[in-house]
Each structure stands twice: as C-alpha cells, then as structure tokens.
PDB file of N, CA and C in Angstrom:
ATOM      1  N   UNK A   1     110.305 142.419  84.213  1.00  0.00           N
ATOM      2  CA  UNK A   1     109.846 142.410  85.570  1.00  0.00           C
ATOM      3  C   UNK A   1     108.842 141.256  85.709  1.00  0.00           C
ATOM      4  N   UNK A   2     108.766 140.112  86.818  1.00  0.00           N
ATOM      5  CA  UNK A   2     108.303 139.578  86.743  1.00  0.00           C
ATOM      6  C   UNK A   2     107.009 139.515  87.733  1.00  0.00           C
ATOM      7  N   UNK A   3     105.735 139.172  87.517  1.00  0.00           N
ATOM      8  CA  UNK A   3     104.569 139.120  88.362  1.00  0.00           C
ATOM      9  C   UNK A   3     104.348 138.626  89.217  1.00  0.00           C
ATOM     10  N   UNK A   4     103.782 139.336  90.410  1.00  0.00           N
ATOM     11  CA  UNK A   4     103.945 138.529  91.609  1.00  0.00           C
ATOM     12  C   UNK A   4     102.156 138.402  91.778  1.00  0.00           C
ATOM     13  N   UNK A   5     101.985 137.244  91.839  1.00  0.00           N
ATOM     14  CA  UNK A   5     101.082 136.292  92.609  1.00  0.00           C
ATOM     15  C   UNK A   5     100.505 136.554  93.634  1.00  0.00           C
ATOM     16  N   UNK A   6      99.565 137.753  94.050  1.00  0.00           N
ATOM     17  CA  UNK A   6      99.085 137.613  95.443  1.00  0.00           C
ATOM     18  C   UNK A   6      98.424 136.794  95.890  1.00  0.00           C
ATOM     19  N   UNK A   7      97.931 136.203  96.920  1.00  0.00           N
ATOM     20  CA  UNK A   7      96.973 135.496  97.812  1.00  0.00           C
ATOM     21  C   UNK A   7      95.319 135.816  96.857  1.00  0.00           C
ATOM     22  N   UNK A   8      95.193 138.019  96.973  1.00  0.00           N
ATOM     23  CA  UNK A   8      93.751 138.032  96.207  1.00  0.00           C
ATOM     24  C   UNK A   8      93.767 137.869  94.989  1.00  0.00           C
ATOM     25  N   UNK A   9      94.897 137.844  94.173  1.00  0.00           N
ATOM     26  CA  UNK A   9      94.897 137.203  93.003  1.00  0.00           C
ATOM     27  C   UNK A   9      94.156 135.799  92.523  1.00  0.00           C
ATOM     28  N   UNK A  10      95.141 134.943  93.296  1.00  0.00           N
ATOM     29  CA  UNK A  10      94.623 133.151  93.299  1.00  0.00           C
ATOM     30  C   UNK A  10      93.425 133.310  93.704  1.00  0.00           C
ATOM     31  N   UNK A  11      93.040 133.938  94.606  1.00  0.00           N
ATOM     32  CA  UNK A  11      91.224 133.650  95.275  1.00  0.00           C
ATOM     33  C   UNK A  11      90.362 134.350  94.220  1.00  0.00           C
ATOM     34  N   UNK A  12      90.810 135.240  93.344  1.00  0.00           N
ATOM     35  CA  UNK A  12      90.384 135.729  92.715  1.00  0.00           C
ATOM     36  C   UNK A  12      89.714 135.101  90.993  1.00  0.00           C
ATOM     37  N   UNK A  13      91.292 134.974  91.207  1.00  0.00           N
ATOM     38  CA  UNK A  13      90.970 133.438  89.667  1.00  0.00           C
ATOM     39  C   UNK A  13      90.679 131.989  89.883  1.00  0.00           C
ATOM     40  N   UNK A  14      90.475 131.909  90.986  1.00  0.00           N
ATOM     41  CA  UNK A  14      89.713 130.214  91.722  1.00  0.00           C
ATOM     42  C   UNK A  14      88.157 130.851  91.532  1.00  0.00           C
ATOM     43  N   UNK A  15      87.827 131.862  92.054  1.00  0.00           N
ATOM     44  CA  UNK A  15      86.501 132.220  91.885  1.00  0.00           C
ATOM     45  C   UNK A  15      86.071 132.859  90.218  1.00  0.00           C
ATOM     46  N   UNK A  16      86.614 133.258  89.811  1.00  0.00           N
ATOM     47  CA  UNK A  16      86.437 133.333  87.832  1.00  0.00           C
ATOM     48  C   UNK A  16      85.900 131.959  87.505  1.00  0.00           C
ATOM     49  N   UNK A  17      86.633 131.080  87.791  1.00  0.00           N
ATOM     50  CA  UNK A  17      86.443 129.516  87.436  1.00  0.00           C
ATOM     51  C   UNK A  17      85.038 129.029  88.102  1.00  0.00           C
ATOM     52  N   UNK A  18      84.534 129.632  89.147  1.00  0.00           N
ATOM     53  CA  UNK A  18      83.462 128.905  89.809  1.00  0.00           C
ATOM     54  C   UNK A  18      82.141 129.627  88.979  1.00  0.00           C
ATOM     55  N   UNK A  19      81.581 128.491  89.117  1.00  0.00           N
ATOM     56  CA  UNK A  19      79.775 129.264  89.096  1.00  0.00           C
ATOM     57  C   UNK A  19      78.674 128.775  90.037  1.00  0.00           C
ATOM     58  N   UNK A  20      77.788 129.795  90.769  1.00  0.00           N
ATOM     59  CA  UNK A  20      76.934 129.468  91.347  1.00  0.00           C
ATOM     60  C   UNK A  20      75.520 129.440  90.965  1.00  0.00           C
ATOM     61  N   UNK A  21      74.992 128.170  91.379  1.00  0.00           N
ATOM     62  CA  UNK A  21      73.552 127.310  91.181  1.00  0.00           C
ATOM     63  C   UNK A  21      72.451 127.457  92.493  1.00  0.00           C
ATOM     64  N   UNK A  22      71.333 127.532  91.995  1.00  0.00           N
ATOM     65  CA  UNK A  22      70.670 127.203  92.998  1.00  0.00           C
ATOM     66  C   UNK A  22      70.102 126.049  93.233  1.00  0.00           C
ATOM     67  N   UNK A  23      69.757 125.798  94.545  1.00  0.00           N
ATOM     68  CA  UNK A  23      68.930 124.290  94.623  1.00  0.00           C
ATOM     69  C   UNK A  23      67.788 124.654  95.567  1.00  0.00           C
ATOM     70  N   UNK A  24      67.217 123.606  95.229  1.00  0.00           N
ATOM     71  CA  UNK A  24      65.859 123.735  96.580  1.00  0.00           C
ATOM     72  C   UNK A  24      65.637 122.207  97.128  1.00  0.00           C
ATOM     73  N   UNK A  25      65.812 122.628  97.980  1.00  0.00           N
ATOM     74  CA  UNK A  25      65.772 121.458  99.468  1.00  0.00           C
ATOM     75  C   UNK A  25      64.611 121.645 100.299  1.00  0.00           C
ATOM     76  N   UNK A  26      63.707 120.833 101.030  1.00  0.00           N
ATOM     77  CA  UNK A  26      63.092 120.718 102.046  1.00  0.00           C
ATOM     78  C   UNK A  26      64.003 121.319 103.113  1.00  0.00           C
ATOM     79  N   UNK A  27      63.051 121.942 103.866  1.00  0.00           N
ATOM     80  CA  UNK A  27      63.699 122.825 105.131  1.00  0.00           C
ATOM     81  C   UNK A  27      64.323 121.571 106.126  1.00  0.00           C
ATOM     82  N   UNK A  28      63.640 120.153 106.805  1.00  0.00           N
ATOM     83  CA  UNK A  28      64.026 119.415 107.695  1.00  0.00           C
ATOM     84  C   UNK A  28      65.330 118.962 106.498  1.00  0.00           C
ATOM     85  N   UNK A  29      65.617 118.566 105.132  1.00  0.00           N
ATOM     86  CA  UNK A  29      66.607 118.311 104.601  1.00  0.00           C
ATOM     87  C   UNK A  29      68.156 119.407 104.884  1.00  0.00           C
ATOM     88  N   UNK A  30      67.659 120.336 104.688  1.00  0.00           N
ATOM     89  CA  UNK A  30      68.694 121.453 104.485  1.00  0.00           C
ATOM     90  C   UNK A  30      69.250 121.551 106.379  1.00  0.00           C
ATOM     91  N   UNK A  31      68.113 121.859 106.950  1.00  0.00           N
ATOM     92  CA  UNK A  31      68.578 121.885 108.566  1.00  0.00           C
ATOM     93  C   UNK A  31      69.576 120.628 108.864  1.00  0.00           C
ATOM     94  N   UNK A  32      69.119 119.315 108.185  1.00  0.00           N
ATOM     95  CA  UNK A  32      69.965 117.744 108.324  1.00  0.00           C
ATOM     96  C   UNK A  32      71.429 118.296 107.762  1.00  0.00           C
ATOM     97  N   UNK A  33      71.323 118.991 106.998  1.00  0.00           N
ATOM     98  CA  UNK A  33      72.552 119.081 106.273  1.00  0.00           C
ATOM     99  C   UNK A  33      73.401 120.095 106.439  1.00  0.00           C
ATOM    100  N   UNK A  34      73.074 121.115 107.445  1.00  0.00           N
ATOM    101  CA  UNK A  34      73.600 122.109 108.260  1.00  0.00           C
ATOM    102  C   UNK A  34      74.253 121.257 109.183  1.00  0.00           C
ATOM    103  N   UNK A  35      73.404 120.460 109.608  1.00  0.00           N
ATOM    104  CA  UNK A  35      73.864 119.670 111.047  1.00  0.00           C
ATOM    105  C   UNK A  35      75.421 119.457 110.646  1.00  0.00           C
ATOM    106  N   UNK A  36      74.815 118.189 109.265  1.00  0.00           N
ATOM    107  CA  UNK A  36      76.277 116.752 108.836  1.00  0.00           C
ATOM    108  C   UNK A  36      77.716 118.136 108.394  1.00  0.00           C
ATOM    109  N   UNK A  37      77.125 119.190 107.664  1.00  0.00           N
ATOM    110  CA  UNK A  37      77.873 120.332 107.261  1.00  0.00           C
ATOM    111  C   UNK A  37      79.207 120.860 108.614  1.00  0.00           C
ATOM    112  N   UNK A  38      78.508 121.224 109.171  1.00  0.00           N
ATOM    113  CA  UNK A  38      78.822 121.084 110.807  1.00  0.00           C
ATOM    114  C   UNK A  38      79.665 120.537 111.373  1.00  0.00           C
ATOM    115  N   UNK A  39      79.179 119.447 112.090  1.00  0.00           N
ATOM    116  CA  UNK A  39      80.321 118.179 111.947  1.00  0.00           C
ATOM    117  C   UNK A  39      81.231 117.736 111.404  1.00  0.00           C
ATOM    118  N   UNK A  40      81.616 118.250 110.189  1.00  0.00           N
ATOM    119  CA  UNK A  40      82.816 118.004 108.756  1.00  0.00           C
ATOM    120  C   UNK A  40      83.503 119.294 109.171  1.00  0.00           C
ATOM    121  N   UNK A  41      82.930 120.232 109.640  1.00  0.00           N
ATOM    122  CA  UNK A  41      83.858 121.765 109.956  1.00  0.00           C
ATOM    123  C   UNK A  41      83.516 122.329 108.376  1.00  0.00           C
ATOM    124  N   UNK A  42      82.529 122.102 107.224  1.00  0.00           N
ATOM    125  CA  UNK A  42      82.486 123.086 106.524  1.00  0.00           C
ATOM    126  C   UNK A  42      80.966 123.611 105.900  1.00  0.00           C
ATOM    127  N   UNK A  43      80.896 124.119 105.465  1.00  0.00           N
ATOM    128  CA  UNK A  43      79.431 124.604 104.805  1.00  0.00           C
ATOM    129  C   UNK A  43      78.806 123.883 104.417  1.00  0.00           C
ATOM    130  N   UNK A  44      77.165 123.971 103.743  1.00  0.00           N
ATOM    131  CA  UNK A  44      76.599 123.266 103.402  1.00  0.00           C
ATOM    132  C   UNK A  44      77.018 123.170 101.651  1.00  0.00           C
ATOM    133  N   UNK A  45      77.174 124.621 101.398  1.00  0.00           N
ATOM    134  CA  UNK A  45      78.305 124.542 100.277  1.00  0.00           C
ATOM    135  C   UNK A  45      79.228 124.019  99.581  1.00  0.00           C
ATOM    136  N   UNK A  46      79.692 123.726 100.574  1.00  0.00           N
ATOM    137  CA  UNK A  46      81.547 123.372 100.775  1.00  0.00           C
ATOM    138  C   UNK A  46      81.448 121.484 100.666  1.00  0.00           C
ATOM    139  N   UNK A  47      79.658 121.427 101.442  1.00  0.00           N
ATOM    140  CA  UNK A  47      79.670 119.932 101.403  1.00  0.00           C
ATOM    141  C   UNK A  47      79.157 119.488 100.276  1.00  0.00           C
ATOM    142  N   UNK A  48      78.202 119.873  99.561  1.00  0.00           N
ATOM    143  CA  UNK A  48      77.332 119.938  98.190  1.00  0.00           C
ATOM    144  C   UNK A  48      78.684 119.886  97.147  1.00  0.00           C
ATOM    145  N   UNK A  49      79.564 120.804  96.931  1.00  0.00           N
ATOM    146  CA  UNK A  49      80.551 120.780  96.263  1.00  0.00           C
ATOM    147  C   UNK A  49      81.943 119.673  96.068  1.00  0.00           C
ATOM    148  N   UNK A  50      82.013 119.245  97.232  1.00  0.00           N
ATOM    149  CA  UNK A  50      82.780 118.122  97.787  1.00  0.00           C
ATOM    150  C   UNK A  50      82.298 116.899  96.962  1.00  0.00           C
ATOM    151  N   UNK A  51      80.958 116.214  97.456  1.00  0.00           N
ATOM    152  CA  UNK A  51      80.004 115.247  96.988  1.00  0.00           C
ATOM    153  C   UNK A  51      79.933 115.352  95.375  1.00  0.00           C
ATOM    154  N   UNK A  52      79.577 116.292  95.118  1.00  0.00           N
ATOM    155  CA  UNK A  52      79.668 116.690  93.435  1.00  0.00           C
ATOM    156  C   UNK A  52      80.704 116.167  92.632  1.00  0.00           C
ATOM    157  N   UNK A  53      81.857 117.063  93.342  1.00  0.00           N
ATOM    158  CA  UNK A  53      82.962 116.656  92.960  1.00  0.00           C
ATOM    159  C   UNK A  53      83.523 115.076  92.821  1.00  0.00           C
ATOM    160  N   UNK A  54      83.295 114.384  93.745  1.00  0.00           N
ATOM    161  CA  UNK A  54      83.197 113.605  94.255  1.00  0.00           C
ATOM    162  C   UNK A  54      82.564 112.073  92.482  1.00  0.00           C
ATOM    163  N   UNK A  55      81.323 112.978  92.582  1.00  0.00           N
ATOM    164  CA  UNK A  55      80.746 112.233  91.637  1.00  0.00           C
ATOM    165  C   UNK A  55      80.714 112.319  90.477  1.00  0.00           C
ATOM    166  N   UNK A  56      81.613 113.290  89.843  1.00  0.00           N
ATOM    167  CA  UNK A  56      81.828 113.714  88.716  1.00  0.00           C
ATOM    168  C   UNK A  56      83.703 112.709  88.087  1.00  0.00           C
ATOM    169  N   UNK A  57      84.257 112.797  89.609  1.00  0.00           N
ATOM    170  CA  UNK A  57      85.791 112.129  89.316  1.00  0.00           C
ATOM    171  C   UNK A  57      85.311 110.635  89.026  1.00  0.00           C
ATOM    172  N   UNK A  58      84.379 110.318  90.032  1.00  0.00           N
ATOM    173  CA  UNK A  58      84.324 108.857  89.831  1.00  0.00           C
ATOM    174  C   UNK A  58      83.692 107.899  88.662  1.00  0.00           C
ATOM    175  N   UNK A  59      82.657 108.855  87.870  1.00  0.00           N
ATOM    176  CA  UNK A  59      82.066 109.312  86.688  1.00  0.00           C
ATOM    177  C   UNK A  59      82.976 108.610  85.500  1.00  0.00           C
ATOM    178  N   UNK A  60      84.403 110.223  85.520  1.00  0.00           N
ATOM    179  CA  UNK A  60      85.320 110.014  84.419  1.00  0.00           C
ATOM    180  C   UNK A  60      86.344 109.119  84.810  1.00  0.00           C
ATOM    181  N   UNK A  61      86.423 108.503  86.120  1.00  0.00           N
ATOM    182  CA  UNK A  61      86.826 107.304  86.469  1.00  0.00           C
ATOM    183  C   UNK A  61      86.319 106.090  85.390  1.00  0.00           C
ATOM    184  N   UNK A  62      84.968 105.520  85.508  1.00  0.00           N
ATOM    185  CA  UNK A  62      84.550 104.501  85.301  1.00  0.00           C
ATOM    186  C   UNK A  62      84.370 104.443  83.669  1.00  0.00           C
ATOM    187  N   UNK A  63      84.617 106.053  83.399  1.00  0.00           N
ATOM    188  CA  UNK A  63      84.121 105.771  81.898  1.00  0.00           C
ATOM    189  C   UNK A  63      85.367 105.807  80.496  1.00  0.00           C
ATOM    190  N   UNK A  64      86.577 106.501  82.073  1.00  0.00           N
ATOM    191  CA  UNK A  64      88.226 105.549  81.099  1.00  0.00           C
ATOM    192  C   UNK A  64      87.874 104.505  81.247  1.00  0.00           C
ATOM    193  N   UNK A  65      87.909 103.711  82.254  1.00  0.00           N
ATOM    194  CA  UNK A  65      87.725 102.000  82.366  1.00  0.00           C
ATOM    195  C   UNK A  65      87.068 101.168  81.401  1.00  0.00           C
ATOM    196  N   UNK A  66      85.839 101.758  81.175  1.00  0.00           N
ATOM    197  CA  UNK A  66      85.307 101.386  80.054  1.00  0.00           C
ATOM    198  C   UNK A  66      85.244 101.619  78.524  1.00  0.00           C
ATOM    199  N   UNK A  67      86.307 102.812  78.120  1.00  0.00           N
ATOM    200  CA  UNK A  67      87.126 103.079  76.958  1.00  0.00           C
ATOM    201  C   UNK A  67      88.033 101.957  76.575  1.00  0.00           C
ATOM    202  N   UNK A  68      88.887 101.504  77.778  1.00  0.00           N
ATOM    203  CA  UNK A  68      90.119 100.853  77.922  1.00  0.00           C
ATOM    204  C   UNK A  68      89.325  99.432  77.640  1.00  0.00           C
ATOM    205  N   UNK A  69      88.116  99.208  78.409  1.00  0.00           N
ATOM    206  CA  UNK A  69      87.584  97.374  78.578  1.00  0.00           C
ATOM    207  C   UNK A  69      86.986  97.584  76.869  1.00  0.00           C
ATOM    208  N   UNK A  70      86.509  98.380  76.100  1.00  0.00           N
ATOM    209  CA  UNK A  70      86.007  98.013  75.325  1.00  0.00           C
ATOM    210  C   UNK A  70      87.203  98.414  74.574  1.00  0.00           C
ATOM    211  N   UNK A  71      88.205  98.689  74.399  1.00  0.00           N
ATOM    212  CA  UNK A  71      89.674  98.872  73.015  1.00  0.00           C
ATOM    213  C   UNK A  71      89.793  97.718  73.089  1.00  0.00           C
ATOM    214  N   UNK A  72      90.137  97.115  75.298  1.00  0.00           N
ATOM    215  CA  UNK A  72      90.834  95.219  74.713  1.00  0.00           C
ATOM    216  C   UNK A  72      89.704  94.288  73.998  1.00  0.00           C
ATOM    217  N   UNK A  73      88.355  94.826  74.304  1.00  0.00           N
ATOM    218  CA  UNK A  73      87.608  93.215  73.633  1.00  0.00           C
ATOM    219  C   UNK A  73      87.506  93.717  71.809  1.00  0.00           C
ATOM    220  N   UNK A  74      87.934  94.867  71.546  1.00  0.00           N
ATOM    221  CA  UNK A  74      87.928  94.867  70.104  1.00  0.00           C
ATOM    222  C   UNK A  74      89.203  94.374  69.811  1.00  0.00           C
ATOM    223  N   UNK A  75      90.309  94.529  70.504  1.00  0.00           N
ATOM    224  CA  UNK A  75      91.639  93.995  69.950  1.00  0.00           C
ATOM    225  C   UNK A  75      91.881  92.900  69.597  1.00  0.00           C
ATOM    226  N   UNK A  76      90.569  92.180  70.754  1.00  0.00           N
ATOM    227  CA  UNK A  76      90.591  90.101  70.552  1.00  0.00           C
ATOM    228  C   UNK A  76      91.868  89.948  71.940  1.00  0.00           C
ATOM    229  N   UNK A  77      91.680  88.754  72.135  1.00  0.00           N
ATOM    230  CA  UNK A  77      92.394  88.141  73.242  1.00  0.00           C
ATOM    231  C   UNK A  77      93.500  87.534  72.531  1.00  0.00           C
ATOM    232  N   UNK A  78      95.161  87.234  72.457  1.00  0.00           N
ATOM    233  CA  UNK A  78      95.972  86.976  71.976  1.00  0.00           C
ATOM    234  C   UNK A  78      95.517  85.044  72.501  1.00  0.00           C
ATOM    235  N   UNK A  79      96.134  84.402  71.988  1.00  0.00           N
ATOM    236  CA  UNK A  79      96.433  82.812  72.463  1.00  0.00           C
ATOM    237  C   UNK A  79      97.346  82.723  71.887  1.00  0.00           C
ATOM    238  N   UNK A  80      98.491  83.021  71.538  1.00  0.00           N
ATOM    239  CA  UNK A  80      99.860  83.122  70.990  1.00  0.00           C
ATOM    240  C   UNK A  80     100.408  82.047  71.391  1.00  0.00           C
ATOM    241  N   UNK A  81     101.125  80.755  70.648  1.00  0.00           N
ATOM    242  CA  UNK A  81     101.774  79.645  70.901  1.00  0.00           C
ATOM    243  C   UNK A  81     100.618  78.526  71.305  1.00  0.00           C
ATOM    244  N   UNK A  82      99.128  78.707  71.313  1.00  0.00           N
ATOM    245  CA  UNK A  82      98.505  77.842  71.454  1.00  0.00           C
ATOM    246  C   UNK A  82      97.872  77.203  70.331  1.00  0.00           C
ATOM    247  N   UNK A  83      97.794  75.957  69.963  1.00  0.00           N
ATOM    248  CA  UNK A  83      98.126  75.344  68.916  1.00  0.00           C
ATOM    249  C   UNK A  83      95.908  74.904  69.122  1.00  0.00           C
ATOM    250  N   UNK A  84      95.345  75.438  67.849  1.00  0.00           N
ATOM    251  CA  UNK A  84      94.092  75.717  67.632  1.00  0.00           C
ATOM    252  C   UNK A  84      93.394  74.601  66.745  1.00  0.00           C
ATOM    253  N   UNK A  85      91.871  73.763  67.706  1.00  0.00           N
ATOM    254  CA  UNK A  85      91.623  72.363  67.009  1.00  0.00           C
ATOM    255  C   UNK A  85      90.299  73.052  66.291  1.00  0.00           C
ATOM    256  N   UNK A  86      89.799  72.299  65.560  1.00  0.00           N
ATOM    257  CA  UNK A  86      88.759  72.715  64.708  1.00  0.00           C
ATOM    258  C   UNK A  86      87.576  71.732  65.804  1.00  0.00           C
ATOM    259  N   UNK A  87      86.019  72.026  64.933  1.00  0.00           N
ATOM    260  CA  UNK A  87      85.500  72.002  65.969  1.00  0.00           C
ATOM    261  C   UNK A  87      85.273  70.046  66.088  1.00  0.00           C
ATOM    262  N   UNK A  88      85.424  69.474  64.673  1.00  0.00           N
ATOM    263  CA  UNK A  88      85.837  68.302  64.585  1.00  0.00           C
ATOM    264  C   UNK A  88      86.427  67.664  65.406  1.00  0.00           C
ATOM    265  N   UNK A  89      87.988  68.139  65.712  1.00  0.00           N
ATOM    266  CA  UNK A  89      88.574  67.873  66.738  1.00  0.00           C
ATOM    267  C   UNK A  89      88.270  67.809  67.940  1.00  0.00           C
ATOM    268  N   UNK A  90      87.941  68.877  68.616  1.00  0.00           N
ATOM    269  CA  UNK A  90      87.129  68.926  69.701  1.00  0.00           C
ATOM    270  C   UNK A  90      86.199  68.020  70.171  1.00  0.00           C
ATOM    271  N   UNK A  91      85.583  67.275  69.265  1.00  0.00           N
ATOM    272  CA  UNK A  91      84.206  66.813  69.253  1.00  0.00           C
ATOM    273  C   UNK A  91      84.253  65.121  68.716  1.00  0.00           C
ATOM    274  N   UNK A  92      86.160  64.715  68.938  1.00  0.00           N
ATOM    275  CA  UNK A  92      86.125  63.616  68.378  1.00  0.00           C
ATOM    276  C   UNK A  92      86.273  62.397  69.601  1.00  0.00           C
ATOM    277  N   UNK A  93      85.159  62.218  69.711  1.00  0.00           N
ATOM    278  CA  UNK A  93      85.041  61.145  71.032  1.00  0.00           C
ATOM    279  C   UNK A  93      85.682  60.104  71.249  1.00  0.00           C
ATOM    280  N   UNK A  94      86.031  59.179  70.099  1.00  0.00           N
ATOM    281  CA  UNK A  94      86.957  58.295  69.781  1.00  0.00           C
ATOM    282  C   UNK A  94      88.323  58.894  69.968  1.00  0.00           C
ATOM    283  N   UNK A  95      88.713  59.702  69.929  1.00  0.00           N
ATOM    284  CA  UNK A  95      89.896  59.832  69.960  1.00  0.00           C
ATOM    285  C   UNK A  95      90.563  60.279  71.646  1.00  0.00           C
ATOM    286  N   UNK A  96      89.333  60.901  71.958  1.00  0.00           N
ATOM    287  CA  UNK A  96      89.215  61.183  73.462  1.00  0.00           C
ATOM    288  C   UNK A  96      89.399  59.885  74.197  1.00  0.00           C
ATOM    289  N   UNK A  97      88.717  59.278  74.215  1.00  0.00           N
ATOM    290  CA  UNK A  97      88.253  57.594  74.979  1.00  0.00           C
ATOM    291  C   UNK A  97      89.216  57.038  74.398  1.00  0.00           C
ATOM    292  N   UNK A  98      90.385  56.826  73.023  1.00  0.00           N
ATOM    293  CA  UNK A  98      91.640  56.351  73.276  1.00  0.00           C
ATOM    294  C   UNK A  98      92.668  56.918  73.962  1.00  0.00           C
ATOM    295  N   UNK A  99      92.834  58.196  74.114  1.00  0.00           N
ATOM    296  CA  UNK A  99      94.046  58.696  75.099  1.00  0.00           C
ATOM    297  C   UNK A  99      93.753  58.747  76.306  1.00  0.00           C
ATOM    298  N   UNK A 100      92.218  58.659  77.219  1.00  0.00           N
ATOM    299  CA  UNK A 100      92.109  58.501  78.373  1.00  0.00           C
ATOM    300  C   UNK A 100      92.564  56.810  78.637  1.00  0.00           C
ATOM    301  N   UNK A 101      92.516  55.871  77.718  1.00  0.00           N
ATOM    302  CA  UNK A 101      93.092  54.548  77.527  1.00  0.00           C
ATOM    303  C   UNK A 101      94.271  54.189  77.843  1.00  0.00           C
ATOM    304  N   UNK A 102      95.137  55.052  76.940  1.00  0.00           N
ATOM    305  CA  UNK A 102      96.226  55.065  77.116  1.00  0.00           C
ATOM    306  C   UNK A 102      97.160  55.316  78.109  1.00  0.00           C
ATOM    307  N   UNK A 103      96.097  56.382  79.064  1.00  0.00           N
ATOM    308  CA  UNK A 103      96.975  57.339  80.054  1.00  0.00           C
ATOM    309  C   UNK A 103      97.011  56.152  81.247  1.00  0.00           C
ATOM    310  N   UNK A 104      98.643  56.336  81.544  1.00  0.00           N
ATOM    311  CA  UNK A 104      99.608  55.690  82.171  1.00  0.00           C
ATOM    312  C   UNK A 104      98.845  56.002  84.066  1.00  0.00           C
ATOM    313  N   UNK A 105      98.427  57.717  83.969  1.00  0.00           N
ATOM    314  CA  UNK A 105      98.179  57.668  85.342  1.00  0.00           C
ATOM    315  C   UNK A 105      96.726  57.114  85.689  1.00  0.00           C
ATOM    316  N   UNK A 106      95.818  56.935  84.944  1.00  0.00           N
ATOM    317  CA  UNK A 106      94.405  56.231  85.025  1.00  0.00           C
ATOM    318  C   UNK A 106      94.671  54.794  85.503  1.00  0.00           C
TER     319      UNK A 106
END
C-alpha cells in the first residue's frame, strides 16, 4: 500500500526542517520593516528569511567560484604549441634592432 502525501504532512516536514531565532531590532527599525514587509505582501518573517536566504546562496555561490579560480591557478596556464625563449633571448637587443631592420613593412 502506498503513502499518500497530505498537504499537513509537507507543512509538517517543511516545519521539522525550520528553526526559530530571535532578534532584536529598534522599534522605528522593526515598524520600517513592517512597512517594506507590507508592500512585498509578506511578513517581517517571511522577509528576514528571504534576505538570509538570499545571503547564504550567494555566499556558497562565490565560494565555488573561488574553489574553481584557485584549482585553475594551481593547474598553471597551458601555452601549448608556443615555442618558449629564455630570458637571454628576450633581452637580446641586437637581435631585436636587426629584425626591426629587416622588416619589409617598416
């Protein structure tokens, strides 16, 4: 036989999962926030919880991102097929000032 799912079931085990906190607010804060509460169509609750929420996703947002940015700079940056001068090379002025010499479009 299989279980059926009521409505007070789910509200039931949505609320198992919750826990309630207290806070303390300034009275002109809390009245502000009845107001904005208000205006959204939900509680001051409902708005506190939202925001929370809110800042907790964006949280474990930023801190994959930064799992992921720090795996690639340990992996090293590939340059695959790019052909690598020493610092000699780089730094050989003469050899620079003959191929700007040479070059046909100068």
């Amino acid at each position: 036989m299989a279980a059926t799912v009521t409505a007070e079931t789910a509200i039931a085990a949505i609320k198992a999962e919750k826990q309630n906190i207290t806070l303390s607010l300034s009275k002109r804060t809390l009245q502000k926030a009845r107001v904005l509460a208000a205006k959204r169509g939900t509680s001051v609750s409902g708005l506190l919880t939202q925001q929370i929420e809110e800042l907790v996703s964006e949280n474990d947002e930023y801190e994959q991102a930064k799992v992921k940015a720090l795996a690639r700079l340990r992996s090293g940056f590939g340059f695959h097929g790019i052909e690598r001068m020493t610092r000699e090379e780089m730094h050989d002025r003469k050899s620079a000032r003959e191929a700007l010499a040479n070059d046909p479009d100068r």
